[in-house]
C-alpha atoms as a PDB file:
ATOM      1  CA  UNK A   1       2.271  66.806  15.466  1.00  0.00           C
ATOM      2  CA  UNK A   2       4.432  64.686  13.539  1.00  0.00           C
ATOM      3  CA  UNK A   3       3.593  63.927   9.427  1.00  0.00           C
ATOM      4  CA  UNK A   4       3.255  60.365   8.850  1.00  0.00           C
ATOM      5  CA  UNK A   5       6.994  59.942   6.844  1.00  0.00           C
ATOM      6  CA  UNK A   6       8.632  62.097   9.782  1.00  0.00           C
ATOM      7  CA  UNK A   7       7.119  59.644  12.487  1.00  0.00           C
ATOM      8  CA  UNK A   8       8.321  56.376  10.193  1.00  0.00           C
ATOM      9  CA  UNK A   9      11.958  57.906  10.282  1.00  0.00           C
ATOM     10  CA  UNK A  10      11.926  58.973  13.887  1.00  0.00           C
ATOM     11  CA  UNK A  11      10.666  55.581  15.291  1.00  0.00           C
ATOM     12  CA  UNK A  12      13.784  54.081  13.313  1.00  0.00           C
ATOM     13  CA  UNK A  13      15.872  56.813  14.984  1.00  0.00           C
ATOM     14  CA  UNK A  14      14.760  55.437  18.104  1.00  0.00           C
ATOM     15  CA  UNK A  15      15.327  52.141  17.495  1.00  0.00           C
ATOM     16  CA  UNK A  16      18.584  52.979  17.102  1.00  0.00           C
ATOM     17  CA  UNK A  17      18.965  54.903  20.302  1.00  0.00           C
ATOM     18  CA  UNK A  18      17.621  51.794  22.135  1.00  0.00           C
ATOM     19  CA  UNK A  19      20.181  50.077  19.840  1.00  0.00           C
ATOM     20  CA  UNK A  20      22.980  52.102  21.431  1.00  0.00           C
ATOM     21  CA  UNK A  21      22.030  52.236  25.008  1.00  0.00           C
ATOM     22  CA  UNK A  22      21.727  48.257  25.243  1.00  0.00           C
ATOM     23  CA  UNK A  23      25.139  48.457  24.575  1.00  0.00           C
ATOM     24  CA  UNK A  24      25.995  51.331  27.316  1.00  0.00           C
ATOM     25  CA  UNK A  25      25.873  54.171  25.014  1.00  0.00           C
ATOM     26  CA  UNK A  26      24.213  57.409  25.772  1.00  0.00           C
ATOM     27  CA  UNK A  27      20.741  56.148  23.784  1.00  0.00           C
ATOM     28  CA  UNK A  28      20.861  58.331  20.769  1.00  0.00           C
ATOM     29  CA  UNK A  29      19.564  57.628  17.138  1.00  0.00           C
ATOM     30  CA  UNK A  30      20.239  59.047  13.418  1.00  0.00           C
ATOM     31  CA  UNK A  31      19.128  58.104   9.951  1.00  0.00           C
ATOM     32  CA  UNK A  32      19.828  59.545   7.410  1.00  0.00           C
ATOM     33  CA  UNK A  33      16.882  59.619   4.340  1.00  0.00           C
ATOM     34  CA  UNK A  34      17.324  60.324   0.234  1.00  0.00           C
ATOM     35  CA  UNK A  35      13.812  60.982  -1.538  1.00  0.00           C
ATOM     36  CA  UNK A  36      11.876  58.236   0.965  1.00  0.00           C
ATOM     37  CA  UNK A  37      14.554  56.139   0.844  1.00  0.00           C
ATOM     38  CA  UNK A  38      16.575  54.678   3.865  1.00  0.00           C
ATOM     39  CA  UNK A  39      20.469  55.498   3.838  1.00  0.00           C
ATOM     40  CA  UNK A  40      22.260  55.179   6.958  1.00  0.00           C
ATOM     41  CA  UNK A  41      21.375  54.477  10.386  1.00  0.00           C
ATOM     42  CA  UNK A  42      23.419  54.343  13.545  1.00  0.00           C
ATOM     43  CA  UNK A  43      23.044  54.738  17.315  1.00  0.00           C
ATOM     44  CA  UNK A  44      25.913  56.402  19.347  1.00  0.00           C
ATOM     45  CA  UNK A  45      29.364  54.568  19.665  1.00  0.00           C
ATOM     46  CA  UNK A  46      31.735  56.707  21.908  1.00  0.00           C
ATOM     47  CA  UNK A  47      32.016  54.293  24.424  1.00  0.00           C
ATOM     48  CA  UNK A  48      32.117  51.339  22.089  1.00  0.00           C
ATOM     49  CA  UNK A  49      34.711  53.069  20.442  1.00  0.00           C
ATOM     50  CA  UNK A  50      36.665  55.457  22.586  1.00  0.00           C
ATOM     51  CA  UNK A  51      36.357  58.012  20.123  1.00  0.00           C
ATOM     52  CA  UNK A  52      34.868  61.245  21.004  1.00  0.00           C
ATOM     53  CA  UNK A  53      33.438  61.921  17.361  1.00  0.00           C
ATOM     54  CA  UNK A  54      31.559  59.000  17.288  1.00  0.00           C
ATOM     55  CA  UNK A  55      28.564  60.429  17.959  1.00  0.00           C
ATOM     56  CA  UNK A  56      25.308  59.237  16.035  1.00  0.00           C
ATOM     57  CA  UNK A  57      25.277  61.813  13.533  1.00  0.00           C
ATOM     58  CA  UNK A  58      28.477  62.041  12.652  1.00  0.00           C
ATOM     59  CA  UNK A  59      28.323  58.141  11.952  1.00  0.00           C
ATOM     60  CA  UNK A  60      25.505  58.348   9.685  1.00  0.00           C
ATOM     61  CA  UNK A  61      26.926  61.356   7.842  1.00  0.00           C
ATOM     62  CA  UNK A  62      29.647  59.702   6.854  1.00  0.00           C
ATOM     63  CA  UNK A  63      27.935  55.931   5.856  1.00  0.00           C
ATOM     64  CA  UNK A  64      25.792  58.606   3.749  1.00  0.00           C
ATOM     65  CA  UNK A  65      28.611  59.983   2.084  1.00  0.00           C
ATOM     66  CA  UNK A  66      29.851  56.574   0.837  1.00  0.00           C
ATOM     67  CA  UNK A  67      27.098  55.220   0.076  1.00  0.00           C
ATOM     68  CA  UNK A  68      25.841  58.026  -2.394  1.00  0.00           C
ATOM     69  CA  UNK A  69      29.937  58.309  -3.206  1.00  0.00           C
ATOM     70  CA  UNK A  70      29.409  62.165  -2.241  1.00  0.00           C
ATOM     71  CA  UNK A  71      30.408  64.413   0.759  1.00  0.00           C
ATOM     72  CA  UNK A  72      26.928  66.501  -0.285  1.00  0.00           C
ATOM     73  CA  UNK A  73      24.184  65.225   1.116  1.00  0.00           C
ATOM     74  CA  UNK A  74      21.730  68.167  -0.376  1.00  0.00           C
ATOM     75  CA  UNK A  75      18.618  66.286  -1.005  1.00  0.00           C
ATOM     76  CA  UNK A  76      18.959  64.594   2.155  1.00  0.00           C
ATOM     77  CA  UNK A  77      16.699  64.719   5.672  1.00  0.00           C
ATOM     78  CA  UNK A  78      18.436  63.693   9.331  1.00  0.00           C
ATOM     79  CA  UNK A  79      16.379  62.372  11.763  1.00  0.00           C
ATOM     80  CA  UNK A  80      18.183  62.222  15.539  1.00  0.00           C
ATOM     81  CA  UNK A  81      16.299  61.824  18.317  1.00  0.00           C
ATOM     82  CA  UNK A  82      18.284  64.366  20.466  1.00  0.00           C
ATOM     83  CA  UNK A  83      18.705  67.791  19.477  1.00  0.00           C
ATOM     84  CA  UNK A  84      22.858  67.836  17.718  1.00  0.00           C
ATOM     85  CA  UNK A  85      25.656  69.077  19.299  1.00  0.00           C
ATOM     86  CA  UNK A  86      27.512  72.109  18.212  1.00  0.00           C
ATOM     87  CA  UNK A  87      30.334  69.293  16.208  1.00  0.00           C
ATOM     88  CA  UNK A  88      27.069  67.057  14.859  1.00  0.00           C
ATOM     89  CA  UNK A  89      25.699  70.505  13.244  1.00  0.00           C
ATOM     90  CA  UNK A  90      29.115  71.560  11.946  1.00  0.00           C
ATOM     91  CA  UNK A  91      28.830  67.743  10.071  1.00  0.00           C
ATOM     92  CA  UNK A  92      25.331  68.779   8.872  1.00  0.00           C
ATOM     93  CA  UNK A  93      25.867  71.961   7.760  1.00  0.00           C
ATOM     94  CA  UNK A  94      29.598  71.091   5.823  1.00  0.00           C
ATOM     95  CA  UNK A  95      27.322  67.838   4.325  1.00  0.00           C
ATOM     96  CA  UNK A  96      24.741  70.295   2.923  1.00  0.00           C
ATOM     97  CA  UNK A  97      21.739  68.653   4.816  1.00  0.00           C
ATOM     98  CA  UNK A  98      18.767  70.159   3.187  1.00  0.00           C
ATOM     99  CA  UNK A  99      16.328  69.061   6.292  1.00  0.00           C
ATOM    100  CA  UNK A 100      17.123  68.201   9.742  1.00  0.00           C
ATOM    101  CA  UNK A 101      14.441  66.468  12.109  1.00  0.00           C
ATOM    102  CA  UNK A 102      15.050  66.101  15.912  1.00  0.00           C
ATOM    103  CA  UNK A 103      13.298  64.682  18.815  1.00  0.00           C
ATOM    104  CA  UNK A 104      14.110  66.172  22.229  1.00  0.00           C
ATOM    105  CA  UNK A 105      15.805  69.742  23.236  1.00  0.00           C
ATOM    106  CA  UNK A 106      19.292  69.222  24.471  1.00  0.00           C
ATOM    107  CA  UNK A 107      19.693  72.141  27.077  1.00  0.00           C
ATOM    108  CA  UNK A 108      23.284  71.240  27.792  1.00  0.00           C
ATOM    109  CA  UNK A 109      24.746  71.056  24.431  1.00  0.00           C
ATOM    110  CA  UNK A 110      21.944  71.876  21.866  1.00  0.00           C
ATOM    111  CA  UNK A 111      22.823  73.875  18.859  1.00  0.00           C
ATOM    112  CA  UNK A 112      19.606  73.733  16.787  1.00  0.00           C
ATOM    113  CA  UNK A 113      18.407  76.623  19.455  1.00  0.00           C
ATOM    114  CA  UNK A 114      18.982  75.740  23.413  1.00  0.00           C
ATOM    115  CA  UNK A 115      22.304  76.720  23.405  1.00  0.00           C
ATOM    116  CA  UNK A 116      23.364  78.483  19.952  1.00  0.00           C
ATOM    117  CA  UNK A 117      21.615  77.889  16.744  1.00  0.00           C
ATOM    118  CA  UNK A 118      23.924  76.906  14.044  1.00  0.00           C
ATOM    119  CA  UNK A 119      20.882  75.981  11.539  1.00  0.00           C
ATOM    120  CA  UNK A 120      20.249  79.833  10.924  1.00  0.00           C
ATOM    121  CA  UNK A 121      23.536  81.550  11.288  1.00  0.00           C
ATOM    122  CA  UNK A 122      23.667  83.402   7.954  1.00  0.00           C
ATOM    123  CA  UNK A 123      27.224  83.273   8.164  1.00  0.00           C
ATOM    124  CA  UNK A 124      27.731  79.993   7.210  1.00  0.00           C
ATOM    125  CA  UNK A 125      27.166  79.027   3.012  1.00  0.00           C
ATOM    126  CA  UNK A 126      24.524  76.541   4.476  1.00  0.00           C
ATOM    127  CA  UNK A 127      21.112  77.240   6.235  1.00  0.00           C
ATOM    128  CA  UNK A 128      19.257  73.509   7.242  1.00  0.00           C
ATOM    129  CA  UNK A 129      15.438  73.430   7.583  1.00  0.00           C
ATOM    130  CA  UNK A 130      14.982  72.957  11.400  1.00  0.00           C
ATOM    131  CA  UNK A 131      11.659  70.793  12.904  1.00  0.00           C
ATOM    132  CA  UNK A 132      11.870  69.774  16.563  1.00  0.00           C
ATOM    133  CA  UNK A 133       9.110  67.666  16.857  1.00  0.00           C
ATOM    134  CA  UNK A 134       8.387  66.629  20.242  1.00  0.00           C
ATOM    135  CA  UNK A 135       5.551  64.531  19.159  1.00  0.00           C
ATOM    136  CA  UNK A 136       7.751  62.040  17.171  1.00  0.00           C
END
C-alpha cells in the first residue's frame, strides 16, 4: 500500500503522464520532491521534441538541477509512474537520488529489476532506495 505523501506525489506523476499522452506521448510522469516540497514535474516529450533523451525523468532531473543550482540531487525522492529505463537510472544514479518511487514494472526496458537492476549494483558510487508501489 502506498503512504499518504507517496500517493500525493504519484497522483501528480500521473497527471503528468495524462499530460503527455494528450499530446501523443507515450503517457509517462516524473516529479521530482525536496523535503515535501514540489520541484520539477514533466511528462514525456520525445515526440514533441524529436529527441530521444527526452524522456520524463531525464526532464525533471535536469529542471531539478537548476532549480536547486546543483547537479546533486541527494535529499531528493523521484516519483515516475513507469518503472526507468536503463539511461533514466544512469540520470538518477549520476544525480545522487536518495529515493526513487515508481508505479508500474516495465518488462521491456525496466532497470529498477525486470530487466537489470541498476538501483543495487554495488559497483556504482550510488545505491537509490527502490519502492515499486503498484498501489499508487
Amino acid at each position: 500500500m502506498c503512504e499518504k505523501l507517496d500517493k500525493k506525489y504519484m497522483d501528480l506523476a500521473l497527471a503528468q503522464a495524462q499530460q503527455a499522452e494528450s499530446l501523443g506521448e507515450v503517457p509517462i510522469g516524473a516529479v521530482l520532491v525536496i523535503n515535501d516540497r514540489l520541484i520539477a514535474a514533466a511528462g514525456n516529450r520525445r515526440e514533441l521534441w524529436q529527441d530521444p533523451t527526452a524522456h520524463a525523468e531525464l526532464i525533471v532531473l535536469r529542471e531539478a538541477a537548476k532549480r536547486v543550482e546543483s547537479w546533486r540531487l541527494d535529499e531528493a525522492t523521484l516519483y515516475v509512474t513507469l518503472e526507468p529505463c536503463v539511461m533514466c537510472m544512469g540520470g538518477i544514479i549520476l544525480s545522487r537520488i536518495a529515493r526513487l518511487v515508481y508505479g508500474a514494472r516495465d518488462p521491456k526496458a525496466g532497470a529498477v529489476g525486470s530487466i537489470y537492476n541498476l538501483a543495487v549494483d554495488e559497483r556504482f558510487n550510488h545505491n537509490v532506495e527502490v519502492t515499486q508501489e503498484k498501489g499508487c
